[in-house]
N, C-alpha and C. Protein backbone atom coordinates (compact mmCIF):
# COMPACT_ATOMS: atom_id res chain seq x y z
N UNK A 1 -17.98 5.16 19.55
CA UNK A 1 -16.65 5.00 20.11
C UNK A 1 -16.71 5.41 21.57
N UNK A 2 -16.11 4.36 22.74
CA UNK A 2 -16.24 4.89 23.88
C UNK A 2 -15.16 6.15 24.13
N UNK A 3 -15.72 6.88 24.89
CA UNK A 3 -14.95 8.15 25.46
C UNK A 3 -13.88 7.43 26.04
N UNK A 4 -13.95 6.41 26.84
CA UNK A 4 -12.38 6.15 27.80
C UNK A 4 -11.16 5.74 26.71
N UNK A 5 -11.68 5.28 25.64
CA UNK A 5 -10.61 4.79 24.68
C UNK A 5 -9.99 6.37 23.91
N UNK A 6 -8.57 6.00 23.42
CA UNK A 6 -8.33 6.99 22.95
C UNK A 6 -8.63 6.42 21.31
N UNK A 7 -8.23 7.88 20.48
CA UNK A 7 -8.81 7.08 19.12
C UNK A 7 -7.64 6.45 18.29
N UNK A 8 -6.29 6.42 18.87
CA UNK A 8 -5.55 5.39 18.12
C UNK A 8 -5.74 4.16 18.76
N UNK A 9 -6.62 3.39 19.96
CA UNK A 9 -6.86 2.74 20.25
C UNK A 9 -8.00 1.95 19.55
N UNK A 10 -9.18 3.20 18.98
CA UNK A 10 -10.39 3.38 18.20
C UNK A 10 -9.51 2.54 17.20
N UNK A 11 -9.01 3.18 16.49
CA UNK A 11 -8.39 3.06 15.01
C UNK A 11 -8.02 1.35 15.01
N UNK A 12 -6.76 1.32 16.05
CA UNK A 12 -6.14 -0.29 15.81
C UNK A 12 -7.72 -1.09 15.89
N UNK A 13 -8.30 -0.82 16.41
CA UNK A 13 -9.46 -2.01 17.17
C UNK A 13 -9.98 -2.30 15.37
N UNK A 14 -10.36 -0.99 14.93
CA UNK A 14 -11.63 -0.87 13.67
C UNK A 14 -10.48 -1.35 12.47
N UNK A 15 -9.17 -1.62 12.80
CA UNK A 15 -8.14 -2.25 11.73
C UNK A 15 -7.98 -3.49 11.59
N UNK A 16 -8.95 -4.04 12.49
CA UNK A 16 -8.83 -5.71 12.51
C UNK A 16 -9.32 -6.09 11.67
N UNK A 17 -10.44 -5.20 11.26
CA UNK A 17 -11.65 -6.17 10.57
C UNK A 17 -10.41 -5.80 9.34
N UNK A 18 -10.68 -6.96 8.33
CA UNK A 18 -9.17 -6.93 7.30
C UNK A 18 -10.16 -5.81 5.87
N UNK A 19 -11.44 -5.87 5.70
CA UNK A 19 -11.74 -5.17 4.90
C UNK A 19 -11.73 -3.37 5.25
N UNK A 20 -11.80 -2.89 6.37
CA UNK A 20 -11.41 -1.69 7.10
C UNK A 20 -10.09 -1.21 6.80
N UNK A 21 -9.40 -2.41 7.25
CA UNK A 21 -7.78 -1.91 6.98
C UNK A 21 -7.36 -2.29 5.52
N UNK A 22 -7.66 -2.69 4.30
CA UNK A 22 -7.59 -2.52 3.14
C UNK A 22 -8.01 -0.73 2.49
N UNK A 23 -9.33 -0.54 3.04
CA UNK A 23 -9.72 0.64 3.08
C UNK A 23 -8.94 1.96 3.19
N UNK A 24 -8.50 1.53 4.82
CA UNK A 24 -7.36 2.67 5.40
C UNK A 24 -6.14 2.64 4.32
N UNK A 25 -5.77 1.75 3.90
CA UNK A 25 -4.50 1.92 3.31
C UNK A 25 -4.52 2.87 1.99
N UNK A 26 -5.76 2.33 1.19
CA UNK A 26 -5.77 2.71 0.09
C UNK A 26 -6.28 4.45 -0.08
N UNK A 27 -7.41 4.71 1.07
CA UNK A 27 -7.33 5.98 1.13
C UNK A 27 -6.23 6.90 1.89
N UNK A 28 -5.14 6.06 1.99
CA UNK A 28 -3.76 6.82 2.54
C UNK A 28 -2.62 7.14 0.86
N UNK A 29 -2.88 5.71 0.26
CA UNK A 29 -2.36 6.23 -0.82
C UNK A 29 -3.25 7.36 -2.12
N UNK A 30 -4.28 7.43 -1.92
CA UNK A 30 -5.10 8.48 -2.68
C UNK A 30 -5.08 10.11 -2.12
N UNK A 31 -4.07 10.11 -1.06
CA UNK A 31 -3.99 11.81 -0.62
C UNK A 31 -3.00 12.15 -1.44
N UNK A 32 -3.69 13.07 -2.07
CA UNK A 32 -2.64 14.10 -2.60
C UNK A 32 -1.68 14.76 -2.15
N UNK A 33 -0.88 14.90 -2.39
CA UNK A 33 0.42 15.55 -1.54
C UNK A 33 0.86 14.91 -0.09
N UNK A 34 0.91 13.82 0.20
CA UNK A 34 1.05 13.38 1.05
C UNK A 34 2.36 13.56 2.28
N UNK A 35 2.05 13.88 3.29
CA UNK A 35 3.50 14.77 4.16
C UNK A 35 4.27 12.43 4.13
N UNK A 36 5.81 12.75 4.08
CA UNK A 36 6.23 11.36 4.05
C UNK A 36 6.00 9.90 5.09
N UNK A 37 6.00 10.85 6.10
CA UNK A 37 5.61 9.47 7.11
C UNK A 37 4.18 9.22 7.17
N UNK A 38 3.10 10.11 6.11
CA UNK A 38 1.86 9.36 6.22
C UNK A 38 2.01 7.75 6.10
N UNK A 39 2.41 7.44 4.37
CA UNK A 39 2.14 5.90 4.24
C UNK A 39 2.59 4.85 5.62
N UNK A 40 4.12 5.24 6.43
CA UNK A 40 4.80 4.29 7.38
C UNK A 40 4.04 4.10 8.06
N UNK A 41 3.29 5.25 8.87
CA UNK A 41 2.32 5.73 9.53
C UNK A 41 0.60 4.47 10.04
N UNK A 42 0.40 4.87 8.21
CA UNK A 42 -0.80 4.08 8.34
C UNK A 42 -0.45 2.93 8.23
N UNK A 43 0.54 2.23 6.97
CA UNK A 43 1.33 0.63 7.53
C UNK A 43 1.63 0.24 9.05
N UNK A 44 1.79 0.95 9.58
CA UNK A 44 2.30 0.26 11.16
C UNK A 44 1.17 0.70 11.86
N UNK A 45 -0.18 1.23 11.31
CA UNK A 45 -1.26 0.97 12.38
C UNK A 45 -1.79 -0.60 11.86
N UNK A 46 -1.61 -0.58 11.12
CA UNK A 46 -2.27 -1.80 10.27
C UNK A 46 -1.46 -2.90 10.63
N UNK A 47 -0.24 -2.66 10.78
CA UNK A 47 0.55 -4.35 11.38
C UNK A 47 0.42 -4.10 13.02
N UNK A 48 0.13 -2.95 13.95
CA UNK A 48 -0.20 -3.01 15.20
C UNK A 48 -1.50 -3.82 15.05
N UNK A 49 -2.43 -3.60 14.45
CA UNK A 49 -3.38 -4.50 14.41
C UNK A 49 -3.65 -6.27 14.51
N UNK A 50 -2.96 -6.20 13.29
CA UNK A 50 -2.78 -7.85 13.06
C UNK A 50 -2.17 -8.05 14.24
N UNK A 51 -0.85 -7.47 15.23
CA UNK A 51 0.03 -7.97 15.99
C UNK A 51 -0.95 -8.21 17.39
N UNK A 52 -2.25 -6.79 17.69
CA UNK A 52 -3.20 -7.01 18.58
C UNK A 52 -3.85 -8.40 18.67
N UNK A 53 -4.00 -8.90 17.87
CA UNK A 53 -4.46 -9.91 16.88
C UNK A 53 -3.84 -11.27 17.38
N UNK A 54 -2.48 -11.13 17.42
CA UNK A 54 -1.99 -12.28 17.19
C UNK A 54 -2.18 -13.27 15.63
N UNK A 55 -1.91 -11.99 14.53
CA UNK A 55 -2.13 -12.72 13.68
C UNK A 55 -1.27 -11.93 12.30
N UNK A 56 -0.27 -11.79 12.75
CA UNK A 56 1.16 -11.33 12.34
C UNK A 56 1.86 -12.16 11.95
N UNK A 57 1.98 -12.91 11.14
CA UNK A 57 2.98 -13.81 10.14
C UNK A 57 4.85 -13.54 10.19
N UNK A 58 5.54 -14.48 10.70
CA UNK A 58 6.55 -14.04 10.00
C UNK A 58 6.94 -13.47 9.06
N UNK A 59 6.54 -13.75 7.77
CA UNK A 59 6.66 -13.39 6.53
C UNK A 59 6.13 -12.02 6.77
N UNK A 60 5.06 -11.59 6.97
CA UNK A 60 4.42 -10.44 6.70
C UNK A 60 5.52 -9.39 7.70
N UNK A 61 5.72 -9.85 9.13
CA UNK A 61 6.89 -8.73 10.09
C UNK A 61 8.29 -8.62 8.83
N UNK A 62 8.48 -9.69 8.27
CA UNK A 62 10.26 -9.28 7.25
C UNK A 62 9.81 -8.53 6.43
N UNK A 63 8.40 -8.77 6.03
CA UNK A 63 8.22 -7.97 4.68
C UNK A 63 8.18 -6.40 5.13
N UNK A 64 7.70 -5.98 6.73
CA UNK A 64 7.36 -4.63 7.05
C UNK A 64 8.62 -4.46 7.45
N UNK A 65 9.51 -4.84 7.97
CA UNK A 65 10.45 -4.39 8.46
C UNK A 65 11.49 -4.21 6.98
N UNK A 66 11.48 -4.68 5.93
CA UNK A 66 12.22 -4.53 5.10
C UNK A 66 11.55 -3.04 4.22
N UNK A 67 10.11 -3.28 3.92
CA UNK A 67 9.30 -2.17 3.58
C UNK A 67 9.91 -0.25 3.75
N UNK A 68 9.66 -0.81 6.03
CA UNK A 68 9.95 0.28 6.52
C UNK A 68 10.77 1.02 6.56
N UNK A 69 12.21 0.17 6.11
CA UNK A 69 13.87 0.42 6.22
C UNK A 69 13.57 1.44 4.50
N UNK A 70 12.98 1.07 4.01
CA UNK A 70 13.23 1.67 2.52
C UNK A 70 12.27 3.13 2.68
N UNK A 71 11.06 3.26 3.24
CA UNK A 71 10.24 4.43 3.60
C UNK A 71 10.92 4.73 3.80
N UNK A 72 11.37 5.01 5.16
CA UNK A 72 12.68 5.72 5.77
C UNK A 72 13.75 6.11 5.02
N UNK A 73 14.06 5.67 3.74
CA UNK A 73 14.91 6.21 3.20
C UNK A 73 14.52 7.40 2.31
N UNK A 74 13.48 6.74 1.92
CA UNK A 74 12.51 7.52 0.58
C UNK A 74 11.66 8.40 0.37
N UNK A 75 11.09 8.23 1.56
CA UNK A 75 9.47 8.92 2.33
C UNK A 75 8.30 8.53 1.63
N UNK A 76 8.53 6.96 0.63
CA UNK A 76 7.44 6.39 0.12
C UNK A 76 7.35 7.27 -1.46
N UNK A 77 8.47 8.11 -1.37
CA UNK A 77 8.59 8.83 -3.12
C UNK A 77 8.43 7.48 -4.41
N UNK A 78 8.50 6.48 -4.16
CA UNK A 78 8.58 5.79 -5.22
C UNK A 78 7.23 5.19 -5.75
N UNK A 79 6.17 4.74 -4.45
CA UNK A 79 5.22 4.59 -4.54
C UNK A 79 4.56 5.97 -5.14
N UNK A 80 4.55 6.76 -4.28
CA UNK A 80 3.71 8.09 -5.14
C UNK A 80 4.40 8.46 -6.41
N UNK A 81 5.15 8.06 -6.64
CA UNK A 81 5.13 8.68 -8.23
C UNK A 81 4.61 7.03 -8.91
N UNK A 82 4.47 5.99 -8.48
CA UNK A 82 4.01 4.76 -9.55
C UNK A 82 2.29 5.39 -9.65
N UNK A 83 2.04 5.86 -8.52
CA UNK A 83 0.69 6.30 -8.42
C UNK A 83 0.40 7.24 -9.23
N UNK A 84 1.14 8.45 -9.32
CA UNK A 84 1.15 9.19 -10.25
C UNK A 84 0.95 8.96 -11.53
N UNK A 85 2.10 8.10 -11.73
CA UNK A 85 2.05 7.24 -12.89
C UNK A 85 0.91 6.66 -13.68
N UNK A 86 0.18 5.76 -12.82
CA UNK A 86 -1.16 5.33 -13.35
C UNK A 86 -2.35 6.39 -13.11
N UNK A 87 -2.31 7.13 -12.70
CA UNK A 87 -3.42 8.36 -12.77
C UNK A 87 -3.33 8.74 -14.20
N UNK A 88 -2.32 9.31 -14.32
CA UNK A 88 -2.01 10.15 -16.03
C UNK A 88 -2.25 8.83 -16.66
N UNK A 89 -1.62 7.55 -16.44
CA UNK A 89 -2.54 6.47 -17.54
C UNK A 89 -3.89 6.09 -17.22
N UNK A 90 -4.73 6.77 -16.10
CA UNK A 90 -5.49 6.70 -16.67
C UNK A 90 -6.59 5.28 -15.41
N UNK A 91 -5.16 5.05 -14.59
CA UNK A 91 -5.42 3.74 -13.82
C UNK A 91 -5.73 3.99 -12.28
N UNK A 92 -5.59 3.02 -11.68
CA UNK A 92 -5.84 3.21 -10.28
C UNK A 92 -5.08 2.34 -9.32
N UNK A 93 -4.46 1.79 -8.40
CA UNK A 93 -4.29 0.82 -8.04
C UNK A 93 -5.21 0.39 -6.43
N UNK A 94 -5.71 -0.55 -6.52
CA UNK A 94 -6.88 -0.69 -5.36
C UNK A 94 -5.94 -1.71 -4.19
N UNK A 95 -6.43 -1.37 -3.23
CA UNK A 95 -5.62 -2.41 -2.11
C UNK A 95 -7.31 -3.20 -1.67
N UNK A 96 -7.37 -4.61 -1.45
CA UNK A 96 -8.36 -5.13 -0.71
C UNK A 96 -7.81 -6.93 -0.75
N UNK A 97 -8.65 -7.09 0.10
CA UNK A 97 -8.65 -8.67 0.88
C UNK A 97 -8.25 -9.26 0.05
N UNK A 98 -6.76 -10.11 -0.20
CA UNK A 98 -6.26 -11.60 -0.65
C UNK A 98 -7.86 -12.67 -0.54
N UNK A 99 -8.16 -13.19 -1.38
CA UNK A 99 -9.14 -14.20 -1.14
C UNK A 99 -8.75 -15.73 -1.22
């Protein structure tokens, strides 16, 4: 990583590649105890990316902006307890590349 870059600069760049940022997400939802604006957090490095990109979908900006309005309400409590949920059953849920 060059020194002149800072590392949220690091970060968006290494979020392009789409298997990286599948990665990031999913080890954002596997922290335990998570403080609430982690998940928004790592979602909007991940759509800064695509947007670096130029490869930000309509669909995908309504879906974050509708997403984000509900974090914000929630702090992503609903997701961590589905997560919860499938741990005690026993499950996992994986995030990676649409093919």
């Amino acid at each position: 990583m060059p020194t002149s870059d800072s590392y949220q600069d690091y970060l968006i760049e290494s979020l392009q590649d789409r298997e990286e940022a599948a990665a990031y997400i999913e080890a954002i939802l596997e922290v335990e105890n998570p403080e609430t604006e982690l998940l928004t957090s790592a979602l909007k490095d991940v759509i800064d990316a695509q947007l670096n990109m130029n490869n930000l979908s309509a669909q995908a900006n309504l879906k974050w902006e509708e997403l984000n309005q509900m974090l914000l309400k929630s702090g992503g409590a609903e997701i961590y307890s589905l997560l919860g949920l499938l741990d005690a059953l026993g499950f996992k849920l994986e995030v990676r590349e649409k093919s």
